[in-house]
C-alpha atoms as a PDB file:
ATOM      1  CA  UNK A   1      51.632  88.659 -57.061  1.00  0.00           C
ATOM      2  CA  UNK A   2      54.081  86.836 -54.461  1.00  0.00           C
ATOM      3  CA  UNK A   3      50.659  86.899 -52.054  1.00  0.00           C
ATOM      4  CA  UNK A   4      48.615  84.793 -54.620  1.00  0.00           C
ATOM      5  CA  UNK A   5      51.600  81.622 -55.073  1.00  0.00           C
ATOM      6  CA  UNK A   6      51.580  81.794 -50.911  1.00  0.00           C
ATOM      7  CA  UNK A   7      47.787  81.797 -51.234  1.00  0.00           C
ATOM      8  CA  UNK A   8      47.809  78.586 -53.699  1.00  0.00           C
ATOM      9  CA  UNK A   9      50.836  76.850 -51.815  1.00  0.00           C
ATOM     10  CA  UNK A  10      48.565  76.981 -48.662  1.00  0.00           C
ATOM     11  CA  UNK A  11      45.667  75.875 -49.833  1.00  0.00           C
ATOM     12  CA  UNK A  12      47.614  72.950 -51.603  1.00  0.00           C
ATOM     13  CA  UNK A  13      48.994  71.404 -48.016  1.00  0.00           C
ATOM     14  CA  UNK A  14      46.050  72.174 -46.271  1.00  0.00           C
ATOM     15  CA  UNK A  15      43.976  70.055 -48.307  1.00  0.00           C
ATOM     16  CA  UNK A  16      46.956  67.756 -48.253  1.00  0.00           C
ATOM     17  CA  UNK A  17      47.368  67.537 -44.329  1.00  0.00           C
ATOM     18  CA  UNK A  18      43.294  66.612 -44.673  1.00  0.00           C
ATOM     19  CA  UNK A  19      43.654  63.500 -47.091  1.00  0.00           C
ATOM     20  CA  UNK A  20      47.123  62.735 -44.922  1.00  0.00           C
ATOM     21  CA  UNK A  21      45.265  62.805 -41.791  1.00  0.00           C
ATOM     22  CA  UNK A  22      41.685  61.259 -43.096  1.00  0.00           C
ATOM     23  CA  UNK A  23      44.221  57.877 -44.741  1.00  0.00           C
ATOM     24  CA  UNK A  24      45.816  57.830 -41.133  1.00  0.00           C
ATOM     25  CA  UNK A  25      42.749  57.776 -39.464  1.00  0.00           C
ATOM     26  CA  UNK A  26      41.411  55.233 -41.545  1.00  0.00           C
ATOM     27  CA  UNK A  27      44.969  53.152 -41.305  1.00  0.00           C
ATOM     28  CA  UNK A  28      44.708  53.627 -37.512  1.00  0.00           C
ATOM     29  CA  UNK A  29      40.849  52.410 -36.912  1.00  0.00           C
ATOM     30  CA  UNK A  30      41.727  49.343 -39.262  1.00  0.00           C
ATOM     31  CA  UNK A  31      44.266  48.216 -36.801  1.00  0.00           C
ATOM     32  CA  UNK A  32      42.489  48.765 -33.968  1.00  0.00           C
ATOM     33  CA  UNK A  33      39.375  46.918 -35.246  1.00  0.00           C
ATOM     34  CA  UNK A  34      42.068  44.155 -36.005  1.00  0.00           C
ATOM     35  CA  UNK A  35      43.269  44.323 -32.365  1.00  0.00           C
ATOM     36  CA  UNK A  36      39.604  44.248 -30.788  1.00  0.00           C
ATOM     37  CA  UNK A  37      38.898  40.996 -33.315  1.00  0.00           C
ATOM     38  CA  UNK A  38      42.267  39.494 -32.049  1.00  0.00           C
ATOM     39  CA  UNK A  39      41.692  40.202 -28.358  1.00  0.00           C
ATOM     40  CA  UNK A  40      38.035  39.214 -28.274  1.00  0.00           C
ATOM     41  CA  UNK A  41      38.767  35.701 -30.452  1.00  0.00           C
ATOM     42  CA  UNK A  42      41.983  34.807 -28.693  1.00  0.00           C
ATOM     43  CA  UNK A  43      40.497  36.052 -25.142  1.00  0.00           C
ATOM     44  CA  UNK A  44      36.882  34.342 -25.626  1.00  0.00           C
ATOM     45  CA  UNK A  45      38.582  30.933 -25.579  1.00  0.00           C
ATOM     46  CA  UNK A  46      39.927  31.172 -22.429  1.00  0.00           C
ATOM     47  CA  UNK A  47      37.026  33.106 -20.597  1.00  0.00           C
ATOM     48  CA  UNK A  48      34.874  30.462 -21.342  1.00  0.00           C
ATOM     49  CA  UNK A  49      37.198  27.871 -19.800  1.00  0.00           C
ATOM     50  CA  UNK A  50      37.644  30.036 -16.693  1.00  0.00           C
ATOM     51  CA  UNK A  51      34.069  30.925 -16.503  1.00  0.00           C
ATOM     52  CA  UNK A  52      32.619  27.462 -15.903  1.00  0.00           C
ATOM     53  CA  UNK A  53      34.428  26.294 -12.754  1.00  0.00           C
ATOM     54  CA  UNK A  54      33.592  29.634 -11.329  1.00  0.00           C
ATOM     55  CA  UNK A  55      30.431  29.637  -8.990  1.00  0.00           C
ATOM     56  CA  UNK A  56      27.893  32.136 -10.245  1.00  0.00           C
ATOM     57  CA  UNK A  57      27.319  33.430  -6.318  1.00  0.00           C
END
């Protein structure tokens, strides 16, 4: 009987440690999406500028 609660208990925090881990995932690639959109707006600016005194040669 005391194997069947450790069987249920398991199963309950291993499909816990899956939804923790898919919402961190998700958390993590929506920051770095942010940070790529941030990098390439701020940083696009200021290629452009320093691209066209630059000879191409």
């Amino acid at each position: 009987m005391n194997n069947s609660f450790d069987h249920l208990d398991t199963e309950y925090y291993v499909e816990r440690a899956y939804q923790l881990r898919s919402e961190y995932v998700a958390a993590a690639v929506k920051s770095l999406v942010a940070r790529i959109k941030s990098a390439l707006t701020s940083g696009k600016r200021s290629t452009a500028a320093t691209l066209q005194g630059n000879p191409a040669h």
